[in-house]
C-alpha atoms as a PDB file:
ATOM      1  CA  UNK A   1       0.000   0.000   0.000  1.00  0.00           C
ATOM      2  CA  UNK A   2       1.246   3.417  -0.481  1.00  0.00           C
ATOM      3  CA  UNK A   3       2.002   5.784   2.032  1.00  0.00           C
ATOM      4  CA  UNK A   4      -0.663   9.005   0.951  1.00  0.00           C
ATOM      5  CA  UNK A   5       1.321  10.913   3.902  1.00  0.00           C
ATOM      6  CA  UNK A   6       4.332  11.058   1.310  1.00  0.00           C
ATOM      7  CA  UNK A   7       1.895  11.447  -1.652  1.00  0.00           C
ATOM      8  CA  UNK A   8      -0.010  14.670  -0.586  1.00  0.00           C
ATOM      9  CA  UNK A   9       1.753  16.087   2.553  1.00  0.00           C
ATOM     10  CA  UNK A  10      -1.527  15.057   4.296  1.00  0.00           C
ATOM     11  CA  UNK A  11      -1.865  12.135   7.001  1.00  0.00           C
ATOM     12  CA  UNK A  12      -4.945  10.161   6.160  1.00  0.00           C
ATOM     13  CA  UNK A  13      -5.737  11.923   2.531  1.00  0.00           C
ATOM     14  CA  UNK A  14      -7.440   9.464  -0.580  1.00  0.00           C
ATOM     15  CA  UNK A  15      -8.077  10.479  -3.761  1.00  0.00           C
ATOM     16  CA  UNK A  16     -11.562   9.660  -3.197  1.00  0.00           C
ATOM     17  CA  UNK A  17     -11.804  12.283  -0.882  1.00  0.00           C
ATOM     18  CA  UNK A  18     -10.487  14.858  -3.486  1.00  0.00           C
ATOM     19  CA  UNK A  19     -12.935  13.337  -6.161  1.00  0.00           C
ATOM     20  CA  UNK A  20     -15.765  13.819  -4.066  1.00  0.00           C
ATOM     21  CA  UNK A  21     -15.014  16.963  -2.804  1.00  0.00           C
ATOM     22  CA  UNK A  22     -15.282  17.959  -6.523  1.00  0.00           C
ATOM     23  CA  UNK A  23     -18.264  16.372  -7.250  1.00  0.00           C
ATOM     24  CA  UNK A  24     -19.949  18.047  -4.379  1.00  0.00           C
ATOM     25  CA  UNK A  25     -18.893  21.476  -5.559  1.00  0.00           C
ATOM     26  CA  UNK A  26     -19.899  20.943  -9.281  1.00  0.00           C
ATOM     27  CA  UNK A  27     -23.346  19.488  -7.677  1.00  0.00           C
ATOM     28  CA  UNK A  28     -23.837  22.485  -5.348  1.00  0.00           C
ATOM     29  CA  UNK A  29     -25.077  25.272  -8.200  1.00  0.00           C
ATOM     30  CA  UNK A  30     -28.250  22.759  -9.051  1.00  0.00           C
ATOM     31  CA  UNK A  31     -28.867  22.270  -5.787  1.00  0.00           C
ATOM     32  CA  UNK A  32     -29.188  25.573  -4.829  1.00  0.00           C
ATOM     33  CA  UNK A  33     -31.425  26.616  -7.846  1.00  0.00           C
ATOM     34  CA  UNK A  34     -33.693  24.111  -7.175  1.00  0.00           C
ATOM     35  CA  UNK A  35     -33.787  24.568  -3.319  1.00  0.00           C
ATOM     36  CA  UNK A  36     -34.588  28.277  -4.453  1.00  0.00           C
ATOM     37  CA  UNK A  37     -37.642  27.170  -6.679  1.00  0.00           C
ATOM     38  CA  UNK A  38     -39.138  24.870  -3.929  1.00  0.00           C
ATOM     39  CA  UNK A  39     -39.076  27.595  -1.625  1.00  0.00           C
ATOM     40  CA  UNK A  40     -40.709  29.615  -3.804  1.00  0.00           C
ATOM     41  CA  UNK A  41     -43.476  27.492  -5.076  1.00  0.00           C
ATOM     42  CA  UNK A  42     -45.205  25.560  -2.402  1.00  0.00           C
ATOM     43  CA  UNK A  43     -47.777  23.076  -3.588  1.00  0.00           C
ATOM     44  CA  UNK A  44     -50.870  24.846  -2.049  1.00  0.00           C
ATOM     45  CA  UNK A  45     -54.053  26.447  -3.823  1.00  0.00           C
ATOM     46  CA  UNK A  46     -53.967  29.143  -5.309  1.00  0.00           C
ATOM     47  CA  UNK A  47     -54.729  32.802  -3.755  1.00  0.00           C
ATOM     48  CA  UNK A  48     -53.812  36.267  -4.433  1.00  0.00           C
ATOM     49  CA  UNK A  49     -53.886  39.474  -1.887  1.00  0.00           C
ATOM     50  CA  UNK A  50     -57.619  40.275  -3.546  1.00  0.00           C
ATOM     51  CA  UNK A  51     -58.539  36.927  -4.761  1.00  0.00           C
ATOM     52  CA  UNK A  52     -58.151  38.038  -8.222  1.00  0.00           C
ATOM     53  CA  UNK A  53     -55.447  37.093 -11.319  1.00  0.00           C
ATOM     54  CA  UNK A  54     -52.955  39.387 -11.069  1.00  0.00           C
ATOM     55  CA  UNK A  55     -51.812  40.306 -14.826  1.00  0.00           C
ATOM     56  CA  UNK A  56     -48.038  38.804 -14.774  1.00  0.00           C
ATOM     57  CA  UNK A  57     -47.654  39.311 -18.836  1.00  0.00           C
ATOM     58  CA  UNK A  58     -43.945  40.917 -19.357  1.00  0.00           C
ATOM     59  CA  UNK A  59     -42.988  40.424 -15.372  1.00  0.00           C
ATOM     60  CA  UNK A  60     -40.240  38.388 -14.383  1.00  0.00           C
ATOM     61  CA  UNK A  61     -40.952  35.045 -12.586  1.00  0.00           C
ATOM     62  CA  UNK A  62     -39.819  36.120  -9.432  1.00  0.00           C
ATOM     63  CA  UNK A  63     -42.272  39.003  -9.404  1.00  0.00           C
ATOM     64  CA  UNK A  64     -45.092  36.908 -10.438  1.00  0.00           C
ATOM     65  CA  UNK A  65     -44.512  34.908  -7.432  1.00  0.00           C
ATOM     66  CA  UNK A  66     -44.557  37.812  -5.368  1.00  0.00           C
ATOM     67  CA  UNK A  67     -47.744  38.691  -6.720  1.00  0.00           C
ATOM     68  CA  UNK A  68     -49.210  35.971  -5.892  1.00  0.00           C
ATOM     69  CA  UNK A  69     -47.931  36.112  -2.854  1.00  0.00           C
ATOM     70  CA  UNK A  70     -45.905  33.209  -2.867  1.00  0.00           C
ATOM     71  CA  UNK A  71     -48.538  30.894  -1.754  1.00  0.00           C
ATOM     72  CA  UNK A  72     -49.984  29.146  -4.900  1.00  0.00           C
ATOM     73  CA  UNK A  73     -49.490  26.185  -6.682  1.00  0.00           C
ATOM     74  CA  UNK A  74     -48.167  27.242  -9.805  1.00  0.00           C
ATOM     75  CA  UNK A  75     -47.090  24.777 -13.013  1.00  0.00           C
ATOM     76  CA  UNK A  76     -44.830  26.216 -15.898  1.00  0.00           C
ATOM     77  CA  UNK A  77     -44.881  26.119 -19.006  1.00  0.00           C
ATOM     78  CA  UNK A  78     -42.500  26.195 -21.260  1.00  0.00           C
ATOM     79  CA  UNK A  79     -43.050  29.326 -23.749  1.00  0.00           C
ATOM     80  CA  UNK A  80     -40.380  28.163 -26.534  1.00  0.00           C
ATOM     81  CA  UNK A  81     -42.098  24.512 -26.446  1.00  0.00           C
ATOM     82  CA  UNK A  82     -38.930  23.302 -25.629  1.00  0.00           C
ATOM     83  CA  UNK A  83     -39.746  21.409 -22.052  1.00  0.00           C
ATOM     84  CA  UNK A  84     -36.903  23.793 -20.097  1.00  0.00           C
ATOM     85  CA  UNK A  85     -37.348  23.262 -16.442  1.00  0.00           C
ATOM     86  CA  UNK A  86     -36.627  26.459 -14.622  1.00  0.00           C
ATOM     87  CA  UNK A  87     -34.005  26.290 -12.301  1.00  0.00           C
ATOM     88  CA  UNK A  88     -33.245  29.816 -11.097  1.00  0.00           C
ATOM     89  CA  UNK A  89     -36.733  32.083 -11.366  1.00  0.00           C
ATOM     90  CA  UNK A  90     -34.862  35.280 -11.691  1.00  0.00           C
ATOM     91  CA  UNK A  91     -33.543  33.943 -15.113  1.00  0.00           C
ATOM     92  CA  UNK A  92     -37.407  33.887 -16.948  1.00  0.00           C
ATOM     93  CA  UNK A  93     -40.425  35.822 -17.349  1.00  0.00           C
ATOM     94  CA  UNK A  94     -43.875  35.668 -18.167  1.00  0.00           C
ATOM     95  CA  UNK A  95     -45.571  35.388 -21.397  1.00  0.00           C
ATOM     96  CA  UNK A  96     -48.735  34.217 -20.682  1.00  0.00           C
ATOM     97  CA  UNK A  97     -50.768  32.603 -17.881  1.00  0.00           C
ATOM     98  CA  UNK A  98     -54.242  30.814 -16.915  1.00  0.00           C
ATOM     99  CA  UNK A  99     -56.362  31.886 -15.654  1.00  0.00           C
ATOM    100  CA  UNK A 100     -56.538  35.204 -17.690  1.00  0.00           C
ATOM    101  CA  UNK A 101     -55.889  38.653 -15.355  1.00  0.00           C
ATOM    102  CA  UNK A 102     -59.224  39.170 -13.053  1.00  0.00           C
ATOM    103  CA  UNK A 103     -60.744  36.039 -13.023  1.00  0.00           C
ATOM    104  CA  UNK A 104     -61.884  35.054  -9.393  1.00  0.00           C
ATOM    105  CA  UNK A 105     -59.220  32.630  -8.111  1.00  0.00           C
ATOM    106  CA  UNK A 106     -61.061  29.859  -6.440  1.00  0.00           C
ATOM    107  CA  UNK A 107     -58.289  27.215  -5.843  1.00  0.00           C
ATOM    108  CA  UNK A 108     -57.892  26.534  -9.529  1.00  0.00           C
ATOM    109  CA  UNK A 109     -53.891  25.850 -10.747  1.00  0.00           C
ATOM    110  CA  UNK A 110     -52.059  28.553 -12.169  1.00  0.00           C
ATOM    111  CA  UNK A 111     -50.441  27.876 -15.499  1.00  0.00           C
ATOM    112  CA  UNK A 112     -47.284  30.314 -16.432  1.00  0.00           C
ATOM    113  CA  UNK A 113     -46.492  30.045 -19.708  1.00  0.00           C
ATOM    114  CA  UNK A 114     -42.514  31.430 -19.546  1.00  0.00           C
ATOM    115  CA  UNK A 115     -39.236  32.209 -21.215  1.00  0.00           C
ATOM    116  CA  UNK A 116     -35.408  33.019 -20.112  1.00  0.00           C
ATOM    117  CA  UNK A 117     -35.432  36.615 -19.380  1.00  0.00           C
ATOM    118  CA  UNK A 118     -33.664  37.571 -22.632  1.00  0.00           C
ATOM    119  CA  UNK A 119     -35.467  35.637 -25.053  1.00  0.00           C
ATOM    120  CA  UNK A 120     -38.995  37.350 -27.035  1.00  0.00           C
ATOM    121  CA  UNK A 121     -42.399  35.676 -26.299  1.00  0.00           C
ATOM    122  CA  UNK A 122     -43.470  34.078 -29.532  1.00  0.00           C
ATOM    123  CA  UNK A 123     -45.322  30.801 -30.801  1.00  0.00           C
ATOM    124  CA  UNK A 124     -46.647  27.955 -28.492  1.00  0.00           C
ATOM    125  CA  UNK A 125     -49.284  30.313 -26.834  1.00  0.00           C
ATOM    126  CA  UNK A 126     -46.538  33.034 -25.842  1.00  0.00           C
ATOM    127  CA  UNK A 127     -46.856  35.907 -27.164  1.00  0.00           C
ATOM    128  CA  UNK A 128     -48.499  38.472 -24.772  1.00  0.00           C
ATOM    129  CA  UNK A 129     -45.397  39.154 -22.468  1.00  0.00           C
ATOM    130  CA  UNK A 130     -43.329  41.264 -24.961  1.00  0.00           C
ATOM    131  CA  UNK A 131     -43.903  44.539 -23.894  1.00  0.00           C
ATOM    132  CA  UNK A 132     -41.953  47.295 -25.335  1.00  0.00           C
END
C-alpha cells in the first residue's frame, strides 16, 4: 500500500476524498437553484392578496410569485415549447398565464407560460409578455 502521507503532505488523505469533494462542488449550483424554486413554489391552492389574477404578462418570474404572494401552486410552461425546467426564477419571465388577469381565483392551478429573461415571447401560446 502506499504511504498518501508522502503522496499529498496530508496524514490520512485518498483520492476519493479529493474526487468527491469535486463532485460536491460541481453538484452544489443545481442544488441551490432548485432549493430556491421549492421555496418559492409551495404546492398549495392558489390565492392572491384580492382573490383576483394578477396580470403577470412581461414580469419576471420572481415578481409573479410575489404577486401571488408566494402561496400558490403554480405549473410552468415552457413558452419556446422546448420542455426547459426552470431552475433559477430570476432567469425567466412571463408570457402568458391561466387563468386570464381578473378572473376570481377559487383554488384553480395557475399555469405560467414562460421564457429566459432575454429571449422574445413568440409561438406555443406566448406571445403576450413582450412589452416594449
Amino acid at each position: 500500500m502506499t504511504d498518501m502521507t508522502a503522496m499529498t503532505g496530508m496524514p490520512g488523505s485518498t483520492g476519493t476524498a479529493t474526487s468527491r469533494a469535486r463532485r460536491t462542488a460541481a453538484a452544489l449550483p443545481l442544488a441551490l437553484g432548485a432549493a430556491a424554486l421549492a421555496a418559492l413554489v409551495p404546492a398549495t391552492a392558489a390565492r392572491a392578496a384580492d382573490g383576483t389574477m394578477p396580470d403577470l404578462s412581461g414580469k419576471g418570474l420572481v415578481s409573479a410569485y410575489q404577486a401571488l404572494n408566494y402561496d400558490t401552486g403554480v405549473r410552468l410552461h415552457d413558452g419556446r415549447g422546448a420542455g426547459r425546467h426552470v431552475l433559477w426564477p430570476g432567469s425567466w419571465k412571463v408570457c402568458d398565464q391561466r387563468p386570464r388577469p381578473g378572473t376570481p381565483l377559487r383554488h384553480q392551478k395557475i399555469v405560467l407560460t414562460v421564457v429566459k429573461a432575454n429571449e422574445r415571447c413568440g409561438g406555443h401560446g406566448a406571445q403576450r409578455g413582450d412589452r416594449p
